[in-house]
C-alpha atoms as a PDB file:
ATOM      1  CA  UNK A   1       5.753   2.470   0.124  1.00  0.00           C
ATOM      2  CA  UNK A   2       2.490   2.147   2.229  1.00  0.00           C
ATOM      3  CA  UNK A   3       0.398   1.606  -1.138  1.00  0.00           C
ATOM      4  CA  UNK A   4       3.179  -1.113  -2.863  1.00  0.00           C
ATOM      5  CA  UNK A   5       2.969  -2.943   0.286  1.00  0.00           C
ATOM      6  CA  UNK A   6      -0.588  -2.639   0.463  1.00  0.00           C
ATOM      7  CA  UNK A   7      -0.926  -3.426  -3.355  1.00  0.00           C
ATOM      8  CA  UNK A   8       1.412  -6.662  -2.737  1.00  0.00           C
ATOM      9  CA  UNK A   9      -0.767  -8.186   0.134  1.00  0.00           C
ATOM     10  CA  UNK A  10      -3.966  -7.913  -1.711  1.00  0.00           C
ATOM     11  CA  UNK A  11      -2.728  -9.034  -5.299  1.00  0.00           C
ATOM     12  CA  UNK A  12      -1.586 -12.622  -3.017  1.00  0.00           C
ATOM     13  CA  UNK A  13      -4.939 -12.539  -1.387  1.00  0.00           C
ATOM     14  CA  UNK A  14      -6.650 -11.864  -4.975  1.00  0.00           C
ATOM     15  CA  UNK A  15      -4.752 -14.741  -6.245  1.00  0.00           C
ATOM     16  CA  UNK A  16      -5.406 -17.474  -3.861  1.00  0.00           C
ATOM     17  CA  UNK A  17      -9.228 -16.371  -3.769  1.00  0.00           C
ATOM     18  CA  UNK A  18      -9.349 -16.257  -7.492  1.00  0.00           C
ATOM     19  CA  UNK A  19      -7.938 -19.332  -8.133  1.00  0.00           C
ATOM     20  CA  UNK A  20      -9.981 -21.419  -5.622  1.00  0.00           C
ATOM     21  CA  UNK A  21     -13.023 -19.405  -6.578  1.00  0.00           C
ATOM     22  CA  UNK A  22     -12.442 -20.217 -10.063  1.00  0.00           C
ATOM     23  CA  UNK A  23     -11.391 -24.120  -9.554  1.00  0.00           C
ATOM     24  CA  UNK A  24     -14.742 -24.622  -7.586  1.00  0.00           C
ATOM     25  CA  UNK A  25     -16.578 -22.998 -10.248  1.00  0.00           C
ATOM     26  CA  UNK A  26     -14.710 -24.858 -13.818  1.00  0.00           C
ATOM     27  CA  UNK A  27     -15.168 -28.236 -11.764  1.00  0.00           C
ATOM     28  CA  UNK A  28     -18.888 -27.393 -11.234  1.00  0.00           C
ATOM     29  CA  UNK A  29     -19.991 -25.928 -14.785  1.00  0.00           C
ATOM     30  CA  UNK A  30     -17.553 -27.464 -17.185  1.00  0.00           C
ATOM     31  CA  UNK A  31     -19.064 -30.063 -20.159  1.00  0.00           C
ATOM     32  CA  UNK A  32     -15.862 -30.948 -20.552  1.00  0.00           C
ATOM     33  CA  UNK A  33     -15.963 -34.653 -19.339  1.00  0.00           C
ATOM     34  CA  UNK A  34     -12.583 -36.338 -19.826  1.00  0.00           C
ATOM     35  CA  UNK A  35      -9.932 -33.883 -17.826  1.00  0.00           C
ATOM     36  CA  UNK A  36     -12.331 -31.818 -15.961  1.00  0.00           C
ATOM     37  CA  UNK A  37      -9.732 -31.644 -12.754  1.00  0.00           C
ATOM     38  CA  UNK A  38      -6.787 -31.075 -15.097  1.00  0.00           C
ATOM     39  CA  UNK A  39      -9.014 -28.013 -16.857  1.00  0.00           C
ATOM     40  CA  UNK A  40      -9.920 -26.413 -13.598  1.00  0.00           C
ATOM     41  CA  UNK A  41      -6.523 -26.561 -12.202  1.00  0.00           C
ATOM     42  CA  UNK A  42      -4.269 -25.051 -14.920  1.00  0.00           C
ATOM     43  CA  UNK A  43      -7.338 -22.347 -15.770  1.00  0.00           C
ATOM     44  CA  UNK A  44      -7.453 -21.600 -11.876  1.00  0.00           C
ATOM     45  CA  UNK A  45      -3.257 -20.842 -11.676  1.00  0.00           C
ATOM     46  CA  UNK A  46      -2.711 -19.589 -14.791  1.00  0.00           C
ATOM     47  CA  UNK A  47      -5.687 -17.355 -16.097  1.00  0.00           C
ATOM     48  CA  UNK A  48      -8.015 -16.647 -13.334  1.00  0.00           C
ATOM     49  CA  UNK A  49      -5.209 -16.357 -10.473  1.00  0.00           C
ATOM     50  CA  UNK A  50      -3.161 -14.149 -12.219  1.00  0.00           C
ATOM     51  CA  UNK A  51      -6.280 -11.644 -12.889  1.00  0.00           C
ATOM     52  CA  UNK A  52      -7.535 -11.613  -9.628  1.00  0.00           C
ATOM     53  CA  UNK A  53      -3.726 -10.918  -8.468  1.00  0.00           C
ATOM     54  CA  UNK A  54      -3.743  -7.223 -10.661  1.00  0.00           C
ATOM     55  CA  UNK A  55      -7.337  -6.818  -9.495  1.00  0.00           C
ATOM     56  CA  UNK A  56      -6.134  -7.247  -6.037  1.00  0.00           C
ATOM     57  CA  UNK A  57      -3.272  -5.022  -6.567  1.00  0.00           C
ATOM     58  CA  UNK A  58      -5.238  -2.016  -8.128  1.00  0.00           C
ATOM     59  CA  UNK A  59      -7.294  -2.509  -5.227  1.00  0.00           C
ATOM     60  CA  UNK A  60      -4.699  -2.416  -2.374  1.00  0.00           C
ATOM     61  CA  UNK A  61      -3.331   0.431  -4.114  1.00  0.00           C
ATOM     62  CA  UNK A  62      -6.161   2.369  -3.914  1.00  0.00           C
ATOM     63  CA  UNK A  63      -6.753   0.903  -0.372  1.00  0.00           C
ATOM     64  CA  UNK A  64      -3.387   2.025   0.687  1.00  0.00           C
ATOM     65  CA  UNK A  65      -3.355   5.578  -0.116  1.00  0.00           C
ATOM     66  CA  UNK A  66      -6.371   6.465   2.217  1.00  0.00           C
ATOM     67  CA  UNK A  67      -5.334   7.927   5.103  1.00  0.00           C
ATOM     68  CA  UNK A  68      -7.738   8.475   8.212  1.00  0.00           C
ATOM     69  CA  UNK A  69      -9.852  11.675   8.058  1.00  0.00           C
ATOM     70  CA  UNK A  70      -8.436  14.050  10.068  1.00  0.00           C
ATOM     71  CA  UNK A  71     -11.549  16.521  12.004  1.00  0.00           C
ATOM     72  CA  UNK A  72     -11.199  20.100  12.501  1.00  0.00           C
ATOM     73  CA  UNK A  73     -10.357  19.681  16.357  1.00  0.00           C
ATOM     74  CA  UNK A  74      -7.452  17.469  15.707  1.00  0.00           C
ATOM     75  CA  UNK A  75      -5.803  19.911  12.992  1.00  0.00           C
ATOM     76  CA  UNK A  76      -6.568  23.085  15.551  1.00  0.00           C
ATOM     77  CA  UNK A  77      -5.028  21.315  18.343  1.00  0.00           C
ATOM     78  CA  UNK A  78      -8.533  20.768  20.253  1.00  0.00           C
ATOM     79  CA  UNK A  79      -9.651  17.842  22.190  1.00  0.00           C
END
């Protein structure tokens, strides 16, 4: 449950970072010269959102599952 929940809060943080990343980027480099706005929102939310979002998710599910190391006096019962 630790990894989902892990996996969830990074694919919402790889959206919104994606998707501003990527609006910045589309209004800055696009030739396109009539709808440049229009082109860099609905690429931002609906391409490059969504892939940061399973990036994100791989991620926090890989981030999740890492538990602290534990050293050889803590497992014998040492201080």
């Amino acid at each position: 449950m630790r990894r989902f929940g892990f996996g969830l809060l990074f694919a919402v943080i790889g959206f919104i970072m994606a998707a501003l990343v990527g609006y910045f980027l589309i209004g800055q480099f696009s030739p396109n010269q009539h709808d440049r706005e229009i082109e860099a929102a609905m690429t931002s939310i609906f391409v490059l959102g969504p892939l940061g979002a399973v990036a994100g998710f791989i991620a926090g599910v890989i981030r999740g599952g890492r538990k602290p190391a534990e050293s050889d006096a803590d497992r014998d019962g040492r201080v």
